[in-house]
C-alpha atoms as a PDB file:
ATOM      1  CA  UNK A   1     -38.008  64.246  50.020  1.00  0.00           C
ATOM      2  CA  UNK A   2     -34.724  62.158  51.718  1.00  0.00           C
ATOM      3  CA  UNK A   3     -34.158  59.227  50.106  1.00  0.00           C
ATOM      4  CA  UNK A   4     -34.336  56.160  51.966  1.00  0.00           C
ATOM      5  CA  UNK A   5     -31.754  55.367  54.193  1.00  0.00           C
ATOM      6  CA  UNK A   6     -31.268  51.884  52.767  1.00  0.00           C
ATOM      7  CA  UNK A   7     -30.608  53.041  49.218  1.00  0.00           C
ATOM      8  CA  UNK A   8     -27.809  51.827  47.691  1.00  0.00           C
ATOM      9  CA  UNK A   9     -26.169  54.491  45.629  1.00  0.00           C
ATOM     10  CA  UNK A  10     -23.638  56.064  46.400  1.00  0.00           C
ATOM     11  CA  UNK A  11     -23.907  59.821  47.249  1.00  0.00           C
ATOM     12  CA  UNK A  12     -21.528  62.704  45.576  1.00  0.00           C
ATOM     13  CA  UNK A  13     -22.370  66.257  46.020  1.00  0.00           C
ATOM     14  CA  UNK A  14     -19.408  68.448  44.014  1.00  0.00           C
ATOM     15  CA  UNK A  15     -19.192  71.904  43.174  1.00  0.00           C
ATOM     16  CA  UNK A  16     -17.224  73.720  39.817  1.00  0.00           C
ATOM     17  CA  UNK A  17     -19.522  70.811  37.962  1.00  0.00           C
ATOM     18  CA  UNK A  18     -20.569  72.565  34.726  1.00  0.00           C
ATOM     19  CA  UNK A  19     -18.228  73.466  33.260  1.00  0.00           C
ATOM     20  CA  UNK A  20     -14.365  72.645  32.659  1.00  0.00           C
ATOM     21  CA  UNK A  21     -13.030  69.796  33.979  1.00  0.00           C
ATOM     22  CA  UNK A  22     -15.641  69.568  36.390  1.00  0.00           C
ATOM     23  CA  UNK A  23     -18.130  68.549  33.497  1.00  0.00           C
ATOM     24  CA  UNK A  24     -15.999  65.654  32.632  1.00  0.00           C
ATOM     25  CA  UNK A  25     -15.793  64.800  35.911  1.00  0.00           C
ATOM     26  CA  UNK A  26     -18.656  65.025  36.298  1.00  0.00           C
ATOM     27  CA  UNK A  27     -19.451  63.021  33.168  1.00  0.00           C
ATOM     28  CA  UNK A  28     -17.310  60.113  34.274  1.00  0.00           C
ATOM     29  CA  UNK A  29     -19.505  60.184  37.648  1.00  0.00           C
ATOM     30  CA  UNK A  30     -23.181  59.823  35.727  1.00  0.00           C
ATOM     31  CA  UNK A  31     -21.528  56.847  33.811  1.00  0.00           C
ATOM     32  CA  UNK A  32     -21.113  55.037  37.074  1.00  0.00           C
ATOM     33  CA  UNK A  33     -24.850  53.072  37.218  1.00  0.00           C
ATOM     34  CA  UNK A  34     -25.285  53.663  41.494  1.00  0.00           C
ATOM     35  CA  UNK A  35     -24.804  57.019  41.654  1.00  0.00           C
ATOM     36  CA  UNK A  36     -26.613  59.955  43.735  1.00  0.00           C
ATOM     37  CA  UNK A  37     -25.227  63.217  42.911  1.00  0.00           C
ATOM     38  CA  UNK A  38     -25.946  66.389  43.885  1.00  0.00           C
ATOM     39  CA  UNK A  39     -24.104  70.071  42.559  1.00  0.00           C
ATOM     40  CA  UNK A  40     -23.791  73.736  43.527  1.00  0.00           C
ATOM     41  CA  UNK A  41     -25.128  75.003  40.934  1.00  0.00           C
ATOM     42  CA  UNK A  42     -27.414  77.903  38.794  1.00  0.00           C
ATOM     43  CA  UNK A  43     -30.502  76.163  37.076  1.00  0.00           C
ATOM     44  CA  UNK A  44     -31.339  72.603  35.686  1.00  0.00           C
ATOM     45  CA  UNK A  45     -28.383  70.848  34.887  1.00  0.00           C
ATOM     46  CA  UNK A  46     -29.835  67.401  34.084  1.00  0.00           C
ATOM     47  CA  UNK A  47     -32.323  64.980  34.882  1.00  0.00           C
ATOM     48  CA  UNK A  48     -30.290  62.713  36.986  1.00  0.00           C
ATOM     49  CA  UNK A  49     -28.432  64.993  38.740  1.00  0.00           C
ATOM     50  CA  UNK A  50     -29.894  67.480  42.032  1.00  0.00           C
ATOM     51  CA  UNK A  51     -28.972  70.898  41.721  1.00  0.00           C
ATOM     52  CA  UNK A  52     -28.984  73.049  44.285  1.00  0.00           C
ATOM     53  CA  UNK A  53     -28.344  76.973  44.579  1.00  0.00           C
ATOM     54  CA  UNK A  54     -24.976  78.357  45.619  1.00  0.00           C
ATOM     55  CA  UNK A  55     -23.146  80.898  45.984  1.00  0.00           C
ATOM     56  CA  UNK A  56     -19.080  80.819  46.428  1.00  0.00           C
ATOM     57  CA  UNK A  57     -18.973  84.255  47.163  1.00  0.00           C
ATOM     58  CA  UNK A  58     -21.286  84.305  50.130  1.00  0.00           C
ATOM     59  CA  UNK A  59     -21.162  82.364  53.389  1.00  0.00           C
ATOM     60  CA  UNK A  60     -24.789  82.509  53.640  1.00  0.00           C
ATOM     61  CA  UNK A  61     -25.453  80.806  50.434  1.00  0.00           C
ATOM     62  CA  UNK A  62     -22.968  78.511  51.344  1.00  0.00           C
ATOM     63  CA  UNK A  63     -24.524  77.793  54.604  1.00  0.00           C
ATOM     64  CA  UNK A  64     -28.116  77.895  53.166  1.00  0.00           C
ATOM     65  CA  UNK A  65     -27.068  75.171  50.247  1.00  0.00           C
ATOM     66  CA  UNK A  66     -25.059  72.888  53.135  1.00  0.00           C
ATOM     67  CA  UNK A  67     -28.350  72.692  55.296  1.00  0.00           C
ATOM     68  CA  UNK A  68     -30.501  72.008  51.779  1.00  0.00           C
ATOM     69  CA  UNK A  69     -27.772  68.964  50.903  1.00  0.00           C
ATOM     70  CA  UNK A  70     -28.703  67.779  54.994  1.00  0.00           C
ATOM     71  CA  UNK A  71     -32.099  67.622  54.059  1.00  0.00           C
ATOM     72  CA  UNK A  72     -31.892  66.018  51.125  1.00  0.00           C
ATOM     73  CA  UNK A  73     -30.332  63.390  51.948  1.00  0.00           C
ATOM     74  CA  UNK A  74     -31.571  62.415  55.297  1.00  0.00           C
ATOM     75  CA  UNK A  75     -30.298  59.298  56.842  1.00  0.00           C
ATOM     76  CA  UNK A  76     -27.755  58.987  53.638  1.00  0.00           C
ATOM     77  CA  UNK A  77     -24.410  59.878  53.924  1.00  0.00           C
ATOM     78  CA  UNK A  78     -21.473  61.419  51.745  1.00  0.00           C
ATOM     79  CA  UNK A  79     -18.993  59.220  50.036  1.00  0.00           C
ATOM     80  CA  UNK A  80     -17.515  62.182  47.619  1.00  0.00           C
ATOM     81  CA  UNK A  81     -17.302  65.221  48.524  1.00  0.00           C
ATOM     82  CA  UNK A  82     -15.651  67.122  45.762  1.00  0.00           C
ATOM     83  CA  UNK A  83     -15.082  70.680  45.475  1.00  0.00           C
ATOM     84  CA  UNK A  84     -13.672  71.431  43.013  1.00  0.00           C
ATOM     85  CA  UNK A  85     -15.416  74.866  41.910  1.00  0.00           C
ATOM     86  CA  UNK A  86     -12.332  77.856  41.104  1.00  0.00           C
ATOM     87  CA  UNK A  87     -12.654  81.554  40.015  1.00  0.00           C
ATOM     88  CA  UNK A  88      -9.567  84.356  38.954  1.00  0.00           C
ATOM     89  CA  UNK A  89     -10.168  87.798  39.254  1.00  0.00           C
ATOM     90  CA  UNK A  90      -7.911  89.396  37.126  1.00  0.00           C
ATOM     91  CA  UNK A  91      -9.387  92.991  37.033  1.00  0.00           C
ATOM     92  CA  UNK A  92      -7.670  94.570  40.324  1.00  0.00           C
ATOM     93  CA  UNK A  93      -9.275  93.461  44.105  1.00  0.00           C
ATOM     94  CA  UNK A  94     -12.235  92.364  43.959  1.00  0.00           C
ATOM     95  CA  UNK A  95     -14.926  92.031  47.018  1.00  0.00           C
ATOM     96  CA  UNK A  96     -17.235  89.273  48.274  1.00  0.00           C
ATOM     97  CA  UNK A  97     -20.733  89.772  49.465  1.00  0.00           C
ATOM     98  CA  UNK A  98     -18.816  89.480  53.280  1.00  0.00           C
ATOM     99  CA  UNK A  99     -16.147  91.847  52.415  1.00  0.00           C
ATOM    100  CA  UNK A 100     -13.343  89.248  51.575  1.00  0.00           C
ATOM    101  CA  UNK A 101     -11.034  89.072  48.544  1.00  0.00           C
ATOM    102  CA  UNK A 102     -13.134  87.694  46.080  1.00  0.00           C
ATOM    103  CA  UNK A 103     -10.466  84.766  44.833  1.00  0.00           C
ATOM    104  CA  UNK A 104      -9.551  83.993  48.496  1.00  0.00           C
ATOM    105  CA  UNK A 105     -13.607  83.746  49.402  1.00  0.00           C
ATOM    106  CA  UNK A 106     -14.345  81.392  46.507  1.00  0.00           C
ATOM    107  CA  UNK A 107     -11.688  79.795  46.212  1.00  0.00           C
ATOM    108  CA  UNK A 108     -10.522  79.101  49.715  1.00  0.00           C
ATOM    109  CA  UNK A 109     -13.355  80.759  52.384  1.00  0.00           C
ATOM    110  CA  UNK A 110     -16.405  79.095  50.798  1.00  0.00           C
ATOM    111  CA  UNK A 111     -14.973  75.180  50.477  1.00  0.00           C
ATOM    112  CA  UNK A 112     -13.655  75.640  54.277  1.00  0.00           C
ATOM    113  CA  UNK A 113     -17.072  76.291  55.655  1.00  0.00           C
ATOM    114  CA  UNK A 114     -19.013  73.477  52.850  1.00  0.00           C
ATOM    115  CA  UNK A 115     -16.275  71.253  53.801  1.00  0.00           C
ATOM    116  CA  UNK A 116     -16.694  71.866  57.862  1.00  0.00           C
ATOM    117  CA  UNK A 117     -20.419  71.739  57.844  1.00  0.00           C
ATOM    118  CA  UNK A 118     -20.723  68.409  55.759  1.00  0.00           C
ATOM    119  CA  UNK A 119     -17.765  66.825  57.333  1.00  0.00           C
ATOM    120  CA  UNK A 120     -20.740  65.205  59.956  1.00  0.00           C
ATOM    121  CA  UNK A 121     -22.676  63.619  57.189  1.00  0.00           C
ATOM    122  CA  UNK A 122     -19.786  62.148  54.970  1.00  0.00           C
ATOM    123  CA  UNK A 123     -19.701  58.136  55.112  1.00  0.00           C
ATOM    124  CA  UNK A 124     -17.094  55.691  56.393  1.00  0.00           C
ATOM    125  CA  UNK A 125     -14.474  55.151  53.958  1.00  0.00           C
ATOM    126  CA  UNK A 126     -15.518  58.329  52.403  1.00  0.00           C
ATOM    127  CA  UNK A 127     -13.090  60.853  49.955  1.00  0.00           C
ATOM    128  CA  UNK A 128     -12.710  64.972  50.334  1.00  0.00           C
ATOM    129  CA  UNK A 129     -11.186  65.979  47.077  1.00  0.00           C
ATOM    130  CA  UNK A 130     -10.464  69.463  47.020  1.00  0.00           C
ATOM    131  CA  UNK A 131      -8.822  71.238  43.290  1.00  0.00           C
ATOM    132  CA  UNK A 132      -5.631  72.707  44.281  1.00  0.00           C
ATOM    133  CA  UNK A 133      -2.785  73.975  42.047  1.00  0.00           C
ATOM    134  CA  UNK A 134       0.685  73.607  41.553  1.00  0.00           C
ATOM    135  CA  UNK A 135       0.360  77.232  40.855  1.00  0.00           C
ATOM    136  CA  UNK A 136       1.316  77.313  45.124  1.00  0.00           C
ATOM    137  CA  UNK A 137       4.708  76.469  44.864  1.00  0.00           C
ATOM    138  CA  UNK A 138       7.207  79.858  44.229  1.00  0.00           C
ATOM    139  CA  UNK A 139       9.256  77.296  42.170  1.00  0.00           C
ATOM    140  CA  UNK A 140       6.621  76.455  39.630  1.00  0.00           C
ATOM    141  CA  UNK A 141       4.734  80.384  39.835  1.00  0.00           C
ATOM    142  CA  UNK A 142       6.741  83.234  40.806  1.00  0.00           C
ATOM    143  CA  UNK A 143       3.667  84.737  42.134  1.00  0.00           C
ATOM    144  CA  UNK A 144       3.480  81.991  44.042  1.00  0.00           C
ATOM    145  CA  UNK A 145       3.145  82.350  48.135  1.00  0.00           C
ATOM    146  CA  UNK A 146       6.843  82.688  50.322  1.00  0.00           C
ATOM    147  CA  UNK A 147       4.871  83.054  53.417  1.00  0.00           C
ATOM    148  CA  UNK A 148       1.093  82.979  54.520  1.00  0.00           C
ATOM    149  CA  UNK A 149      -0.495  86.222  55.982  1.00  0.00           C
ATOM    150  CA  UNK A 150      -3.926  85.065  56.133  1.00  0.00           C
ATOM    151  CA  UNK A 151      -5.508  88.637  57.155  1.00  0.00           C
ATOM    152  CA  UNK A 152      -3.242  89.981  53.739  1.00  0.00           C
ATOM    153  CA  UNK A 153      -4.910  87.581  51.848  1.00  0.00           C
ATOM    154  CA  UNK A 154      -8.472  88.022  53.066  1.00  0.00           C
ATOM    155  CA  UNK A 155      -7.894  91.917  52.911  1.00  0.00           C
ATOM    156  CA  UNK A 156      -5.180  93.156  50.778  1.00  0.00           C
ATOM    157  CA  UNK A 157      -4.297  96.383  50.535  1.00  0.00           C
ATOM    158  CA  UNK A 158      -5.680  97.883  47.307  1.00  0.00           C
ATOM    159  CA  UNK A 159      -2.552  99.668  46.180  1.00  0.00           C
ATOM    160  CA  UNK A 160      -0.451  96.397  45.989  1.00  0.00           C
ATOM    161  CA  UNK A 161       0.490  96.128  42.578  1.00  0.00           C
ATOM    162  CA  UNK A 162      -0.183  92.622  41.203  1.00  0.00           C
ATOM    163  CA  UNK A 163      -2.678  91.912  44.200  1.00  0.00           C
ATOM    164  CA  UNK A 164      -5.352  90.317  41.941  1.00  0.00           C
ATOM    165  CA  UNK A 165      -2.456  87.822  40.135  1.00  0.00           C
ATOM    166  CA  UNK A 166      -1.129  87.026  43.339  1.00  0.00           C
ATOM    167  CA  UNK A 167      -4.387  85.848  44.795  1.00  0.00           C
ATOM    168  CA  UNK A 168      -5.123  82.798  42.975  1.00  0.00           C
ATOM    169  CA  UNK A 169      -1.973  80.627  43.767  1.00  0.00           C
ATOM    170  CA  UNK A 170      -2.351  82.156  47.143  1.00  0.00           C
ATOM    171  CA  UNK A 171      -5.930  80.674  47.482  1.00  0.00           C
ATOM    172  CA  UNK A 172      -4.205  77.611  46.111  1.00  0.00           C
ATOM    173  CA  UNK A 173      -2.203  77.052  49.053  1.00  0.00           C
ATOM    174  CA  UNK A 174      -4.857  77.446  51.354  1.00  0.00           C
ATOM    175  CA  UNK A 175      -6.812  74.437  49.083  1.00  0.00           C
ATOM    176  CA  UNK A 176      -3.373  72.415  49.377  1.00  0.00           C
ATOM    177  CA  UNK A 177      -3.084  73.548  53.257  1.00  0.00           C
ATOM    178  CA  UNK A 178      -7.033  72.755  54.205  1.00  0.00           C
ATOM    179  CA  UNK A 179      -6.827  69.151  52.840  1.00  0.00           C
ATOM    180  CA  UNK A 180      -3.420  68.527  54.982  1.00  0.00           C
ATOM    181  CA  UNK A 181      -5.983  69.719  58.263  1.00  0.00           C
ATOM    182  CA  UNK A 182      -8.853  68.108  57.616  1.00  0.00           C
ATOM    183  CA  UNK A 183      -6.187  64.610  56.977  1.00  0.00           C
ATOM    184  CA  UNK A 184      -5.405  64.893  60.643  1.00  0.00           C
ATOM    185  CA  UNK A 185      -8.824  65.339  61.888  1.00  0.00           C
ATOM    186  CA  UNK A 186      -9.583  62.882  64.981  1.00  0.00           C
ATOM    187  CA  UNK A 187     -13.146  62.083  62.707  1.00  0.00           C
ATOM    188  CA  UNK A 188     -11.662  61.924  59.513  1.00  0.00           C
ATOM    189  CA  UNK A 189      -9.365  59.155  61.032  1.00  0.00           C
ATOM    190  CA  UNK A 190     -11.646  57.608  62.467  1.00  0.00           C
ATOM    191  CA  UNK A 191     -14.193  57.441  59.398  1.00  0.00           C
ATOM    192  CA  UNK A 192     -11.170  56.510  57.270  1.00  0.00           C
ATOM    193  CA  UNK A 193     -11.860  59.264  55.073  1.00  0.00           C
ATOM    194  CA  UNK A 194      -9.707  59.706  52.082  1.00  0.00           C
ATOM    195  CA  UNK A 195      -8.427  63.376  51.614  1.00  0.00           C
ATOM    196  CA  UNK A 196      -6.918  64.474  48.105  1.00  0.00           C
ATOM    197  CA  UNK A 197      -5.324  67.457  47.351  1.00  0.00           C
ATOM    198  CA  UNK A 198      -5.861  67.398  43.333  1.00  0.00           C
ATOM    199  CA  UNK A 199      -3.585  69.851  41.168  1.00  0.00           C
ATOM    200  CA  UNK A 200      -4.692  69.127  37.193  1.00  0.00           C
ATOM    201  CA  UNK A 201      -1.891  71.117  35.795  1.00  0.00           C
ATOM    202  CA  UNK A 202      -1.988  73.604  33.270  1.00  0.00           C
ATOM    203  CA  UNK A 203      -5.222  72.938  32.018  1.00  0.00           C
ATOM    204  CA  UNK A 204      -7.236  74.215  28.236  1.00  0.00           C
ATOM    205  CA  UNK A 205     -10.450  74.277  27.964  1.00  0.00           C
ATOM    206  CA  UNK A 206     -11.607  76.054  31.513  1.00  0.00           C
ATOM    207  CA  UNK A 207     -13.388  79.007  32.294  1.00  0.00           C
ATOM    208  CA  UNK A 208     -11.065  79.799  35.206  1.00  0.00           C
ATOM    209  CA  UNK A 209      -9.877  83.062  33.779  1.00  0.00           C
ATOM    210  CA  UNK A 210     -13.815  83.952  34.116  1.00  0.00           C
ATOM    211  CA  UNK A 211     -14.021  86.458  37.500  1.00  0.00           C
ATOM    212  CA  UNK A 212     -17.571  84.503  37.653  1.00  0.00           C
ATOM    213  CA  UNK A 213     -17.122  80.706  38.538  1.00  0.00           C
ATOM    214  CA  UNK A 214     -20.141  79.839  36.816  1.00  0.00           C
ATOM    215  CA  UNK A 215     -20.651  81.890  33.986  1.00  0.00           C
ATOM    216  CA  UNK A 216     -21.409  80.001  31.384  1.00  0.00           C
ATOM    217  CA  UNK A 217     -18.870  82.369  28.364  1.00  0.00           C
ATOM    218  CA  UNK A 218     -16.560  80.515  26.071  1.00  0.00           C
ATOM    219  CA  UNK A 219     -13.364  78.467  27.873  1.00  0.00           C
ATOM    220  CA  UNK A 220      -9.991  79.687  27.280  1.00  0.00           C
ATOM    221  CA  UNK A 221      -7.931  77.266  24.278  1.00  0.00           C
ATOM    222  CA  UNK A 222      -4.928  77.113  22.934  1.00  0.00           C
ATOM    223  CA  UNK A 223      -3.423  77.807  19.775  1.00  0.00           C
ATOM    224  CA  UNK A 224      -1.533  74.891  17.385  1.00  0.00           C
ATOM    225  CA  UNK A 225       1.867  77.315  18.002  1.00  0.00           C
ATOM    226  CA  UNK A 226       1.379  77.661  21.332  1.00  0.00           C
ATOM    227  CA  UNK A 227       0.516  73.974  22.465  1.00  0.00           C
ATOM    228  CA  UNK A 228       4.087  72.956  20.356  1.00  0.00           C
ATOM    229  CA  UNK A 229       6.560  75.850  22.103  1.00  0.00           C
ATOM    230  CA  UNK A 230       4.504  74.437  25.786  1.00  0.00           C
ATOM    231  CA  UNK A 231       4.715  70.534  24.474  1.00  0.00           C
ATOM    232  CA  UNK A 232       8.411  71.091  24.014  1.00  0.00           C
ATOM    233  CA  UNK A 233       9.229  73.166  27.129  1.00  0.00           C
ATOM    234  CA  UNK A 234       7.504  70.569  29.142  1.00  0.00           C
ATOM    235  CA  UNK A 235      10.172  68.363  28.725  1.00  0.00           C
ATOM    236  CA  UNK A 236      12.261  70.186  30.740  1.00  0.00           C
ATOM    237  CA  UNK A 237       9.664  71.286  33.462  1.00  0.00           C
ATOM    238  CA  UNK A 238       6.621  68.929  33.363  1.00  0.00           C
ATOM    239  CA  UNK A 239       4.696  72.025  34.952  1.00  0.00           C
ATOM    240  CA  UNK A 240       4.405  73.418  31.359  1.00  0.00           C
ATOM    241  CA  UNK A 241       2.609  70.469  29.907  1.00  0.00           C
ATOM    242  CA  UNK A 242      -1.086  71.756  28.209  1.00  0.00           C
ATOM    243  CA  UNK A 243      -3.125  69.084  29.648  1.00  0.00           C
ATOM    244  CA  UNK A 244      -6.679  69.034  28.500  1.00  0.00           C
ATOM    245  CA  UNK A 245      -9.935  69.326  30.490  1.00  0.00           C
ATOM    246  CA  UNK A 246     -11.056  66.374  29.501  1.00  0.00           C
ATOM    247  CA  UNK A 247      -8.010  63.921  30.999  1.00  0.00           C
ATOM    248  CA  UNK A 248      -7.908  66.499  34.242  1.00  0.00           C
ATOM    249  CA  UNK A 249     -11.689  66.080  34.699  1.00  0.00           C
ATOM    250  CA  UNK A 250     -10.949  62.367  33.863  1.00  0.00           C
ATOM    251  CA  UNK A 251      -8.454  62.052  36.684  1.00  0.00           C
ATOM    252  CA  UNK A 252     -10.387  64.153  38.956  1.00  0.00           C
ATOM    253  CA  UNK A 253     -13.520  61.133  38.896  1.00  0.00           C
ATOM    254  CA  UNK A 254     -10.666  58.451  39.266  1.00  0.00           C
ATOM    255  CA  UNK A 255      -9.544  60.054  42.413  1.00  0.00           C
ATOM    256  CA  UNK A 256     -12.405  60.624  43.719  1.00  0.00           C
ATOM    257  CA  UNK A 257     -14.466  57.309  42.808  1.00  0.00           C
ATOM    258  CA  UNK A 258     -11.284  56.179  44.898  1.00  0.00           C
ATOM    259  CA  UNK A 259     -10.100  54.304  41.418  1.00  0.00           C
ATOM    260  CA  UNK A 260      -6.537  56.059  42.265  1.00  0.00           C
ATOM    261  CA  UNK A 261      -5.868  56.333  45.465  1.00  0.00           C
ATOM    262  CA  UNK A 262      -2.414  58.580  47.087  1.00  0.00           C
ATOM    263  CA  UNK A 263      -0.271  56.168  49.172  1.00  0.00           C
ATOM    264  CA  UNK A 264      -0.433  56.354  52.422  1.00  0.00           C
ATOM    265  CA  UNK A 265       0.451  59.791  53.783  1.00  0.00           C
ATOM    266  CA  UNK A 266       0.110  61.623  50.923  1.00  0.00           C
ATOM    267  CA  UNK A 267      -2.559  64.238  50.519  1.00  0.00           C
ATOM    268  CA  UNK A 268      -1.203  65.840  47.008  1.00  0.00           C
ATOM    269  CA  UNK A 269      -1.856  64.659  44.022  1.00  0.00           C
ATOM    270  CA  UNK A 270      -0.176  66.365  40.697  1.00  0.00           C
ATOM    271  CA  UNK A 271      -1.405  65.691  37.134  1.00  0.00           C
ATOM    272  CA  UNK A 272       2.293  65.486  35.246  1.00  0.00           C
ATOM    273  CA  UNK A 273       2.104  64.922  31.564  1.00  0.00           C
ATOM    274  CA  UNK A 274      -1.193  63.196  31.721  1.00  0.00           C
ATOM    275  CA  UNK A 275      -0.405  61.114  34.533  1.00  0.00           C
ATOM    276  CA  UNK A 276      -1.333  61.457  38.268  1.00  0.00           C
ATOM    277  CA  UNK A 277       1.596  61.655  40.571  1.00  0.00           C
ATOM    278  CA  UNK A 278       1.920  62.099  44.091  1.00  0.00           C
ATOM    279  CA  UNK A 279       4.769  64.596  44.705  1.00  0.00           C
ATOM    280  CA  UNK A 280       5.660  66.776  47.957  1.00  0.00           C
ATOM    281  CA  UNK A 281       3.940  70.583  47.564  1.00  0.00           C
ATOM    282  CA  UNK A 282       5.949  73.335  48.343  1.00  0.00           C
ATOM    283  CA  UNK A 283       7.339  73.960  51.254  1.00  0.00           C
ATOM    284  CA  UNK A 284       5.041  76.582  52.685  1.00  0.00           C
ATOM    285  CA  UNK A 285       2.560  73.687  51.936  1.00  0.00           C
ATOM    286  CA  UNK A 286       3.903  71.079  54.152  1.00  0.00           C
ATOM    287  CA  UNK A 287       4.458  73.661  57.021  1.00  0.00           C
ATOM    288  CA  UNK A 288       1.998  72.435  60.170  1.00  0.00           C
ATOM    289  CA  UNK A 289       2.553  75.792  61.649  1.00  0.00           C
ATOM    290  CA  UNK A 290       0.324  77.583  58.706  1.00  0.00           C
ATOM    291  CA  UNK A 291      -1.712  74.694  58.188  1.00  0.00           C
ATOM    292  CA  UNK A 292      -3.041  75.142  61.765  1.00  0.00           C
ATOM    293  CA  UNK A 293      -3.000  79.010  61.336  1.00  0.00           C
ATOM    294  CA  UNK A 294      -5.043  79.179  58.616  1.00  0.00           C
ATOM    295  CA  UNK A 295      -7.781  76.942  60.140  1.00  0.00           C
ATOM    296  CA  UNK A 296      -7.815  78.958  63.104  1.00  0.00           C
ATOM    297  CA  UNK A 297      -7.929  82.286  61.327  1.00  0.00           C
ATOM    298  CA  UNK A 298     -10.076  81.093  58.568  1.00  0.00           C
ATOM    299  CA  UNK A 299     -13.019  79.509  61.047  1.00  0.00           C
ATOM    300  CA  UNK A 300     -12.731  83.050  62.853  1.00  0.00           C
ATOM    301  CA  UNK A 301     -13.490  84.598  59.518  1.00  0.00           C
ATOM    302  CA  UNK A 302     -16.870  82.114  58.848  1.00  0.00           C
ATOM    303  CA  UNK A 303     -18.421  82.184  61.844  1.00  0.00           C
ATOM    304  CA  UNK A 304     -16.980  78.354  63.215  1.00  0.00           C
ATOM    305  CA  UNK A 305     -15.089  77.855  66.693  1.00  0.00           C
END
């Protein structure tokens, strides 16, 4: 049943909530006493949150999980949208249920659409935080993106060596360039919606090396040795710096709670050293030209004009 359209919480709906940073985010959300928030997700999660099937790696659960959030809510609107769900397929290309690169469906495909078909029902003043990573820019990854070929990325060829570790700061990009179009969207001007790109840096304690977004197996940490040869290189390139999921997931609910805010024109926001900063992305990531190709290309590819 909707809740009524008078009530006074606030409404988040997030997905990657489970696990990772997401769970501290999500645990800095729940602390907040006028929340509503509703997750993507497989199961019970708790008693105060609404969980809802999805899917990443199918449109149709994607679809099917926007039209259940709709009907939850009724007359309420959105005032977080976060989406900050991830996966890394490491073990060559990988398919989604529509025949996509798996990383580029999840991570990219999936939070288009969700983002697109709840874009109506998100409230004045409202945020869009989408989990990017500096892992886009060629000077911080060298597997990093020099140019965007949206149709390579959606269906690379399978004897591309390195395919499946180029994907992921490929998918990145398109995170980093589908915040920059939905920031110069008539409606999201004139709702005065807040849109954050959010990279958390190099971050322990994840389960993004997991090909499965949500499966629940152990997170990846970091040895006393390596943390002090990272801690010390970081001084020279703050890109190196092991950041914790805890302070990413921590700066994930500031931003979107709207406690940190990017000044005005700024869409990226970069966790350095523990701190979030508000740099310029790479250059393929300020490029209008393939921000407005990979909408176009990308809404061809789910089914939206």
């Amino acid at each position: 049943m909707a809740e009524s359209k008078n009530s006074p919480r606030r409404v988040v709906v997030m997905t990657g909530a489970t696990s990772g940073l997401g769970a501290y985010a999500l645990r800095q959300l729940t602390a907040q006493t006028d929340m509503r928030i509703i997750i993507g997700a497989r199961g019970t999660v708790a008693e105060n949150i609404e969980a809802l099937p999805l899917d990443l790696a199918s449109l149709a659960s994607v679809r099917t999980f926007a039209d259940a959030v709709k009907q939850r809510l009724g007359q309420d609107r959105i005032d977080m949208l976060v989406l900050n769900a991830g996966a890394q397929f490491r073990n060559g290309v990988s398919s989604s249920a529509d025949g996509f690169e798996a990383t580029f469906a999840v991570n990219h495909l999936a939070h288009y659409l969700l983002a697109r078909l709840l874009l109506a029902s998100m409230a004045e003043g409202g945020r869009l935080v989408i989990t990017t990573s500096d892992t886009h820019d060629p000077a911080i990854m060298p597997f990093a993106p020099r140019v965007l070929n949206v149709q390579k990325l959606a269906h690379p060829p399978e004897t591309r060596r390195g395919a499946d570790m180029r994907a992921y700061p490929a998918s990145k990009l398109c995170n980093l360039l589908t915040a920059r179009a939905f920031a110069v969207l008539e409606e999201v001007k004139e709702k005065h919606i807040q849109v954050i790109a959010y990279n958390p840096g190099l971050t322990f304690g994840t389960r993004l090396g997991n090909s499965d977004p949500q499966r629940q197996s152990p997170p990846r940490m970091l040895n006393p040795f390596t943390h002090a040869i990272l801690g010390a290189l970081s001084k020279f390139n703050g890109a190196l710096y092991p950041g914790t999921a805890e302070r990413a997931g921590e700066a994930l609910a500031q931003l979107s709670l709207g406690i940190v805010t990017p000044p005005p024109g700024r869409v990226y926001a970069s966790l350095v050293r523990g701190e979030i900063t508000f740099p310029d992305p790479s250059e393929l990531a300020r490029s209008d030209e393939a921000r407005d190709r990979l909408w176009r290309e990308s809404a061809v590819m789910v089914g939206l004009d």
